[in-house]
Protein backbone atom coordinates (compact mmCIF):
# COMPACT_ATOMS: atom_id res chain seq x y z
CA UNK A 1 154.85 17.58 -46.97
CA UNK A 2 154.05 20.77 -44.81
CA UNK A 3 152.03 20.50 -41.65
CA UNK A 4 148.51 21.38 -43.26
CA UNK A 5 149.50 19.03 -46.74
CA UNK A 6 150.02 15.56 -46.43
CA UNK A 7 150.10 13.26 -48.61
CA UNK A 8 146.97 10.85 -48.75
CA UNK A 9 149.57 7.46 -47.94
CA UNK A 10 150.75 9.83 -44.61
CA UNK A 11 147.33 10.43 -43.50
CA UNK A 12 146.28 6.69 -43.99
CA UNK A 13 149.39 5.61 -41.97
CA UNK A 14 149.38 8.07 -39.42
CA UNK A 15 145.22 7.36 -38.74
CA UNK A 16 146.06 3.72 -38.72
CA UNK A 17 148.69 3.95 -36.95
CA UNK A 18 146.98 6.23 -34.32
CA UNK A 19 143.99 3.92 -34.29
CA UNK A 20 146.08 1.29 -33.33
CA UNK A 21 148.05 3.09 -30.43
CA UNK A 22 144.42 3.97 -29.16
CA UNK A 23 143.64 -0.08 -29.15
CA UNK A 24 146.65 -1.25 -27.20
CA UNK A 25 148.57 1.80 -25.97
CA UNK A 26 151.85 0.08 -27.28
CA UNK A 27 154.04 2.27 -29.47
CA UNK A 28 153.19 0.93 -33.42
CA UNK A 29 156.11 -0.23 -36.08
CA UNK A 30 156.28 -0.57 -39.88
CA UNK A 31 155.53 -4.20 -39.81
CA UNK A 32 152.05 -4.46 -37.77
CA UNK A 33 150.90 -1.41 -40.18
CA UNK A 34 151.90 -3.31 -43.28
CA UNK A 35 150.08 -6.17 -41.95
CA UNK A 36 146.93 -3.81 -42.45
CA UNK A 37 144.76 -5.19 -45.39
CA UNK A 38 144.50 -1.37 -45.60
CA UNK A 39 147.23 -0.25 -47.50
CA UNK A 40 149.72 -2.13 -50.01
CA UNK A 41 153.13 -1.19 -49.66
CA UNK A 42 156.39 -2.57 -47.98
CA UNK A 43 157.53 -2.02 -44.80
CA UNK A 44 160.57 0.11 -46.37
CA UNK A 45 158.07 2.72 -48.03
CA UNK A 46 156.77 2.86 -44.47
CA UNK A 47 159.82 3.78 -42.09
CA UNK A 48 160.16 6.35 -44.74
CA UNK A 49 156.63 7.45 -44.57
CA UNK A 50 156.73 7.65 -40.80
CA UNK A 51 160.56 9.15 -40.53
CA UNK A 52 159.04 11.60 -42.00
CA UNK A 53 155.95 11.91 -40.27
CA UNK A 54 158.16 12.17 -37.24
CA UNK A 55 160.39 14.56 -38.55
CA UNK A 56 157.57 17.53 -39.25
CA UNK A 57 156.46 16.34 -35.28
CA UNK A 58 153.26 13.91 -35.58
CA UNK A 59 154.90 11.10 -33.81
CA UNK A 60 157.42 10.23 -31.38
CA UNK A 61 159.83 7.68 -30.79
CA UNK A 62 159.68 6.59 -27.19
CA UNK A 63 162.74 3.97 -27.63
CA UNK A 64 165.12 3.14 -30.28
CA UNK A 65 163.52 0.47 -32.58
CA UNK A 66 160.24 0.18 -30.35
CA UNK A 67 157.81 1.90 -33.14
CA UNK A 68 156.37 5.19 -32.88
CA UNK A 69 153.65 6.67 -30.96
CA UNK A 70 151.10 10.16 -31.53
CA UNK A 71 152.44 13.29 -30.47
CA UNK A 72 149.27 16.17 -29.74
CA UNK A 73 150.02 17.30 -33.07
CA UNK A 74 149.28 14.08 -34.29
CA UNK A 75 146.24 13.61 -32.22
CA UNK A 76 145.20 17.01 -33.24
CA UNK A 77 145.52 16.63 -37.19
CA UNK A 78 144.15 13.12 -36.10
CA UNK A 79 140.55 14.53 -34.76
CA UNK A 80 140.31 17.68 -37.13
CA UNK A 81 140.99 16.00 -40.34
CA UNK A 82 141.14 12.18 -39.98
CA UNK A 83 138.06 10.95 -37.81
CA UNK A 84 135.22 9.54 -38.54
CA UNK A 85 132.75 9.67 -35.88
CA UNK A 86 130.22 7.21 -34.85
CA UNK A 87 126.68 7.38 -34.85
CA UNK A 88 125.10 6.49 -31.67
CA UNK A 89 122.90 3.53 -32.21
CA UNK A 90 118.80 3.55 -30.65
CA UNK A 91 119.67 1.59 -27.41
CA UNK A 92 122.02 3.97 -26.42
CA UNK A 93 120.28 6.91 -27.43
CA UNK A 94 117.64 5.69 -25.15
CA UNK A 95 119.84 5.33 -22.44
CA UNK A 96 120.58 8.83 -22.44
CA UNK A 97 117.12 10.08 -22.79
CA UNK A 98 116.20 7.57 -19.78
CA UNK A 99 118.98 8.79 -17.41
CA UNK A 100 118.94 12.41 -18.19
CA UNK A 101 115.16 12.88 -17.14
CA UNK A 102 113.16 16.04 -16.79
CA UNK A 103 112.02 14.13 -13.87
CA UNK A 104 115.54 14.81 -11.99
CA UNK A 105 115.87 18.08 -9.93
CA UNK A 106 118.53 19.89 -11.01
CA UNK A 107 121.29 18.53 -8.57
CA UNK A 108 120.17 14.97 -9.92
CA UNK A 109 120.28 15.85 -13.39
CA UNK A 110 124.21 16.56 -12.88
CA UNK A 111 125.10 13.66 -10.68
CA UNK A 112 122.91 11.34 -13.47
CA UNK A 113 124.75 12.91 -16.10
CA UNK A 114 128.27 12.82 -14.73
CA UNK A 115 128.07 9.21 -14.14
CA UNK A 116 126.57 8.36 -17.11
CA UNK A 117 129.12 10.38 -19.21
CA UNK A 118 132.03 8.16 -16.88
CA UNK A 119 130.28 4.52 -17.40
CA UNK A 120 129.78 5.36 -21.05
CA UNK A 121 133.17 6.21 -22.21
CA UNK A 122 135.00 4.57 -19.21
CA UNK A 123 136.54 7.99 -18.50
CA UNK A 124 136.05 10.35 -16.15
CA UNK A 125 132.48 12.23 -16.80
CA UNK A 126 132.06 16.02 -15.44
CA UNK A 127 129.29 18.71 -15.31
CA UNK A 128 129.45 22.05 -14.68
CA UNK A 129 126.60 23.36 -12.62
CA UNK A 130 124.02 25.91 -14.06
CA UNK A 131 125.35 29.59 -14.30
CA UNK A 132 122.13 31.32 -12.67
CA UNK A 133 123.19 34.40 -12.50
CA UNK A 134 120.04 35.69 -9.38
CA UNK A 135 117.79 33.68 -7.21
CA UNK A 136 114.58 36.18 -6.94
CA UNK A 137 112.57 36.10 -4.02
CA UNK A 138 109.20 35.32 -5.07
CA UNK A 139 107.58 33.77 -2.01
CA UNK A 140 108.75 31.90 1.39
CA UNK A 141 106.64 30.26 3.54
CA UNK A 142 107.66 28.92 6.91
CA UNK A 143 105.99 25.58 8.21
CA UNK A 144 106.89 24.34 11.97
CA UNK A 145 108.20 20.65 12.45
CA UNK A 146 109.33 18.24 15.14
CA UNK A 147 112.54 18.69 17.02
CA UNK A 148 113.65 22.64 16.39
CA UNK A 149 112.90 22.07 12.29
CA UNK A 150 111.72 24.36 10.05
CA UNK A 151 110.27 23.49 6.61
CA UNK A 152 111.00 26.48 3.97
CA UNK A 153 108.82 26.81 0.71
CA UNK A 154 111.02 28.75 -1.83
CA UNK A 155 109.34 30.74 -4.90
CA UNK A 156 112.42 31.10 -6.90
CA UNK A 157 112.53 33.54 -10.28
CA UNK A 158 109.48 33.01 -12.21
CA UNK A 159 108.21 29.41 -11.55
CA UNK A 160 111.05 27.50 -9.28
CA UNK A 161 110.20 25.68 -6.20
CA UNK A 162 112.49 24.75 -3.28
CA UNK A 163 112.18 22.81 -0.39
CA UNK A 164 114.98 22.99 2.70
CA UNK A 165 114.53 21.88 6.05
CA UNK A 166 116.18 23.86 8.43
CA UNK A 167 117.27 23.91 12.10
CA UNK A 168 116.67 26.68 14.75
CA UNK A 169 117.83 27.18 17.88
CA UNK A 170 114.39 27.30 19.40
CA UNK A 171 111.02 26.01 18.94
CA UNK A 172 109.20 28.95 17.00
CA UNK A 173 105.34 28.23 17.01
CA UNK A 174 102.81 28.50 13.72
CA UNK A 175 101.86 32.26 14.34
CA UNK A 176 105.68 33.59 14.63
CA UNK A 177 106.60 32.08 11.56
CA UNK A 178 103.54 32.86 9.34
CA UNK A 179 105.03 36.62 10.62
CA UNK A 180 108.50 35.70 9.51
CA UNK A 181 106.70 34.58 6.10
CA UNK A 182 104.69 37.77 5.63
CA UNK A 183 107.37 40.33 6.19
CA UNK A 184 110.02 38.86 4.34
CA UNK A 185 107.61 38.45 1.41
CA UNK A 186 106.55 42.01 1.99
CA UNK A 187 109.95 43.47 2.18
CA UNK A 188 111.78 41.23 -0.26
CA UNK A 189 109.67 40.26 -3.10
CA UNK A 190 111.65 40.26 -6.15
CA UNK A 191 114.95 40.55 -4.46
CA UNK A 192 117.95 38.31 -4.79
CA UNK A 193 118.22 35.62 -1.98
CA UNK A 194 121.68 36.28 -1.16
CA UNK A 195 121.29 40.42 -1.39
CA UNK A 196 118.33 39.42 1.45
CA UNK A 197 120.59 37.81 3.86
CA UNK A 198 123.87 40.21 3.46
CA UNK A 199 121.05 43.00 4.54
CA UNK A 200 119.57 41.21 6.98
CA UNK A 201 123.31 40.31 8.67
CA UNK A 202 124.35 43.95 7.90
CA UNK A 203 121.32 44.83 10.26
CA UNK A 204 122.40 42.09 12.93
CA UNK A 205 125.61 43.03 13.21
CA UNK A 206 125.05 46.90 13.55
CA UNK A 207 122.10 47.25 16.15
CA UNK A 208 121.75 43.46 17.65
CA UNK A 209 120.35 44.84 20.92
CA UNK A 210 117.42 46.73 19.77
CA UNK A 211 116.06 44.35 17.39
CA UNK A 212 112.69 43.31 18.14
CA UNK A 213 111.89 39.78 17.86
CA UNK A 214 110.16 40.10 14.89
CA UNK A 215 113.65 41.02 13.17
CA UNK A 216 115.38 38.38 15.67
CA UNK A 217 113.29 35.64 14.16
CA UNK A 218 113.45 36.97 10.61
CA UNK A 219 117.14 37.15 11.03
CA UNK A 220 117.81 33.27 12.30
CA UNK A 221 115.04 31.80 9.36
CA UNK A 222 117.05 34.26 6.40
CA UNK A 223 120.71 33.09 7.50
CA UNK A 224 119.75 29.12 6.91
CA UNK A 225 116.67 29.66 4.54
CA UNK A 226 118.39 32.11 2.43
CA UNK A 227 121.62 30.44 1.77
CA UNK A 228 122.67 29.25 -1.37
CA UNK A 229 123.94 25.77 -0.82
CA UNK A 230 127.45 25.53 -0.80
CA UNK A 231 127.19 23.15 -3.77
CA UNK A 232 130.33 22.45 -5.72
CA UNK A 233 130.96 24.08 -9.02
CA UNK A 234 130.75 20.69 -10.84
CA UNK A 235 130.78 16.91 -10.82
CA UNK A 236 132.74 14.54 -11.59
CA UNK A 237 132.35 10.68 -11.97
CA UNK A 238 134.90 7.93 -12.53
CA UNK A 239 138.03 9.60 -11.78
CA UNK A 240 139.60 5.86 -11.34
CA UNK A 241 139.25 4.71 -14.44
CA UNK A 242 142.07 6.71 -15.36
CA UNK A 243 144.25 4.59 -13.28
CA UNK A 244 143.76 1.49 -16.31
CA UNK A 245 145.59 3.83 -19.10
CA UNK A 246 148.44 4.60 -16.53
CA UNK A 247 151.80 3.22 -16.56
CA UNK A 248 154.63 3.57 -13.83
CA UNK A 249 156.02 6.54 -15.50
CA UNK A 250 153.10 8.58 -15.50
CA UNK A 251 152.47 7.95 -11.73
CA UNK A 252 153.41 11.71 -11.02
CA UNK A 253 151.38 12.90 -13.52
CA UNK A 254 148.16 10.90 -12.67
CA UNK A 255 148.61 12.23 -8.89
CA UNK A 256 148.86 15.81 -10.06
CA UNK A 257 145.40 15.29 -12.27
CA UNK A 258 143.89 13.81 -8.82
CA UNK A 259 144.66 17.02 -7.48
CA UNK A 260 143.04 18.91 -9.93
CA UNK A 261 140.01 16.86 -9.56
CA UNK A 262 139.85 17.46 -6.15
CA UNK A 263 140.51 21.15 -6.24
CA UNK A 264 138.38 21.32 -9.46
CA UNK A 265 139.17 24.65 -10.35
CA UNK A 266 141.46 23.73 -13.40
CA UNK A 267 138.61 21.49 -14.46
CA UNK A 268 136.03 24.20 -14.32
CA UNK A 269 137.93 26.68 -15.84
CA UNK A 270 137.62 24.75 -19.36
CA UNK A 271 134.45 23.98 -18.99
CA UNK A 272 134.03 27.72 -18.25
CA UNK A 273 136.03 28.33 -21.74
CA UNK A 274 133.44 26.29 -23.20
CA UNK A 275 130.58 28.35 -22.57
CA UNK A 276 131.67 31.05 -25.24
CA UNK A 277 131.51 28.50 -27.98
CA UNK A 278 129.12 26.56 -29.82
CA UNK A 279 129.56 22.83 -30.24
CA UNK A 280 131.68 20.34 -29.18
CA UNK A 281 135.60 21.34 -28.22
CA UNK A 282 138.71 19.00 -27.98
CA UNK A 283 141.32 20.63 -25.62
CA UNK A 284 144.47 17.99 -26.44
CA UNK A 285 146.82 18.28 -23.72
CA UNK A 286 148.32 21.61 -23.38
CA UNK A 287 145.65 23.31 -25.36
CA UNK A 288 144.01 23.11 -22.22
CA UNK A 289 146.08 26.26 -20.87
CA UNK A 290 146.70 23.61 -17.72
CA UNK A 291 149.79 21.79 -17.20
CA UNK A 292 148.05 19.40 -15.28
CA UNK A 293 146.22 17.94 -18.23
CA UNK A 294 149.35 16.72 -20.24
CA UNK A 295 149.12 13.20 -21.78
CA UNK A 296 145.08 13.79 -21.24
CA UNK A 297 142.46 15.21 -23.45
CA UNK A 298 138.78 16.70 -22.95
CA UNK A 299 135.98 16.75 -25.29
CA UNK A 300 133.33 18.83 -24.20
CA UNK A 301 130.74 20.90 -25.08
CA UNK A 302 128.19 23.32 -23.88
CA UNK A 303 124.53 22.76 -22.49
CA UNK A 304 121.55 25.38 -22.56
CA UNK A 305 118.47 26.81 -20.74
CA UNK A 306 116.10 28.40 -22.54
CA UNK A 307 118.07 29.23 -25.52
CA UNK A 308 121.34 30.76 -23.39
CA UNK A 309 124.39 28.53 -22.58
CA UNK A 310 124.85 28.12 -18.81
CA UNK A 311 126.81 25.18 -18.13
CA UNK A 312 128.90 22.33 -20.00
CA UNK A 313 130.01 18.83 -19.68
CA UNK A 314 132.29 16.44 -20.78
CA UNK A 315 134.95 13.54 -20.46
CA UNK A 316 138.24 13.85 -19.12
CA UNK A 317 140.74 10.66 -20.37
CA UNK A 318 144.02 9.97 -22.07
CA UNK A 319 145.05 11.55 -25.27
CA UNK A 320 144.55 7.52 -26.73
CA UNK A 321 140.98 7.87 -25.89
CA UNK A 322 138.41 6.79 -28.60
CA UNK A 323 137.78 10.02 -29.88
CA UNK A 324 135.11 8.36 -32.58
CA UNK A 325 132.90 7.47 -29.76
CA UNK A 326 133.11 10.01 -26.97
CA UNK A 327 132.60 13.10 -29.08
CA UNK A 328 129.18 11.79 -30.01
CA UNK A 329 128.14 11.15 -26.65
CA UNK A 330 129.35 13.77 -25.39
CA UNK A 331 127.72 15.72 -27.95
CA UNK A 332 124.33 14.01 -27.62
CA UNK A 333 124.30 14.08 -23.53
CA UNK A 334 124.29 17.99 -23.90
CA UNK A 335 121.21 18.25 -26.22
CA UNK A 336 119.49 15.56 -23.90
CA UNK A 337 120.40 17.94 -20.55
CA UNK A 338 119.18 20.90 -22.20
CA UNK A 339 116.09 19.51 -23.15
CA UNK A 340 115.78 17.86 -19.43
CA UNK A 341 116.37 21.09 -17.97
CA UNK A 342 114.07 23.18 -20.22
């Protein structure tokens, strides 16, 4: 029985057996899996089945004479050769295609997704944000408002529209910001927003004295109007229902993962891994490259705009996780976000 070969009784035991840890999270013995109407054979012919099974690494024995429980390799052969994934049945298919809406802005289309990823599988959801490489300067226009704020009209690429409200340190009238509007779009079009500012700045800095006010006022509207917001590289929803597949020995380890989700750069270096590949991926515990993420797994996969993958999402959760019904999710939330976002 090598690692790629086993024998069709192994692979029934070790799915049912795996199935079972993922039910209850309590390590499995010979007797409750010969109590499966499933397979006909005595509990002896089992301990030798799973002896085995332990001895080429697919489980573990946590205590003596307390069953056996999935190693990653088990998980792994598990998910590549043993599952057998759900279909995702009309109501929740709508549910998706409700809550992912082309109606959402972008930042909503995230948050939406993220949560609904995290109150679907009862994990923890997360979305990368959109990879857009340059933010062209079509067209700005300036528009005064109460109290020292500025309303700023973005033309963004080819057809994007943003709205920001800003807030200057003086009252600037119609007249000087139609100005501000007109030279900028004169000077800028087709430039990238943040290329815009670093000039502008670069200018600032170097001769701040002989600016006229033109360039003053052109300066102050580009720093706020011009900057990207400092959104976060992606979201992430239901980090605490984690806590329910926890025990007291993996208190350290659920602490460390809280730190990753609040640094978020492990997290979005997957998801980063994900954009070279098609599909959904499964990143069991140290396949991640992350020690962080031991005892969890991630099934993600990648989203597109207009035909190129810029972004992915997934679900973070415990290697006992019910594979069978995240991957489609997870697998259908991606098509529904591209489509919302094309």
């Amino acid at each position: 029985m090598n690692p790629e070969q086993l024998s069709e009784r192994a692979q029934l035991l070790l799915k049912l057996l795996i199935q079972r840890y993922i039910e209850d999270g309590q390590p499995v013995g010979s007797k409750v899996l010969a109590e499966s109407q499933r397979i006909a054979v005595s509990s002896a012919t089992i301990r030798n089945v799973l002896a085995e099974l332990e001895e080429r690494g697919y489980l573990s024995s946590p205590h003596t004479s307390a069953g056996r429980i999935p190693t990653n390799k088990g998980y792994h052969f598990f998910v590549n050769s043993l599952l057998s994934v759900k279909s995702l049945d009309d109501s929740l298919l709508q549910q998706l295609k409700t809550e992912i809406s082309p109606d959402l802005d972008n930042k909503q289309l995230m948050q939406s997704t993220s949560q609904l990823l995290s109150r679907l599988t009862h994990l923890a959801g997360v979305v990368s944000l959109p990879k857009i490489q340059k933010m062209l300067l079509r067209h700005v226009e300036f528009l005064p408002l109460s109290g020292k704020r500025v309303l700023v009209i973005l033309v963004l690429n080819e057809k994007e529209v943003q709205n920001r409200i800003i807030h200057t340190e003086k009252t600037y009238t119609a007249s000087e910001l139609t100005q501000v509007s007109n030279f900028l779009t004169t000077h800028f079009c087709g430039r990238d927003l943040l290329d815009i500012r670093t000039e502008l700045l670069t200018a600032l800095r170097e001769d701040r004295k002989n600016l006229d006010s033109l360039m003053q006022n052109t300066i102050e509207m580009a720093e706020q109007a011009f900057q990207t917001e400092d959104q976060e590289d992606c979201v992430i929803q239901g980090q605490d229902n984690l806590i329910n597949y926890v025990n007291n020995n993996d208190i350290t380890n659920l602490r460390s993962l809280f730190d990753a989700f609040t640094q978020k750069q492990h997290i979005l270096g997957i998801l980063d891994g994900c954009l070279a590949a098609e599909g959904v991926q499964i990143y069991i515990g140290e396949e991640s490259g992350y020690d962080v993420f031991e005892g969890c797994s991630l099934v993600t996969a990648p989203y597109k705009v207009d035909g190129q993958i810029v972004g992915a999402l997934g679900v973070i959760g415990p290697t006992r996780m019910a594979y069978e019904e995240v991957i489609p999710i997870v697998d259908i939330s991606a098509k529904i976000l591209s489509s919302a976002l094309n």
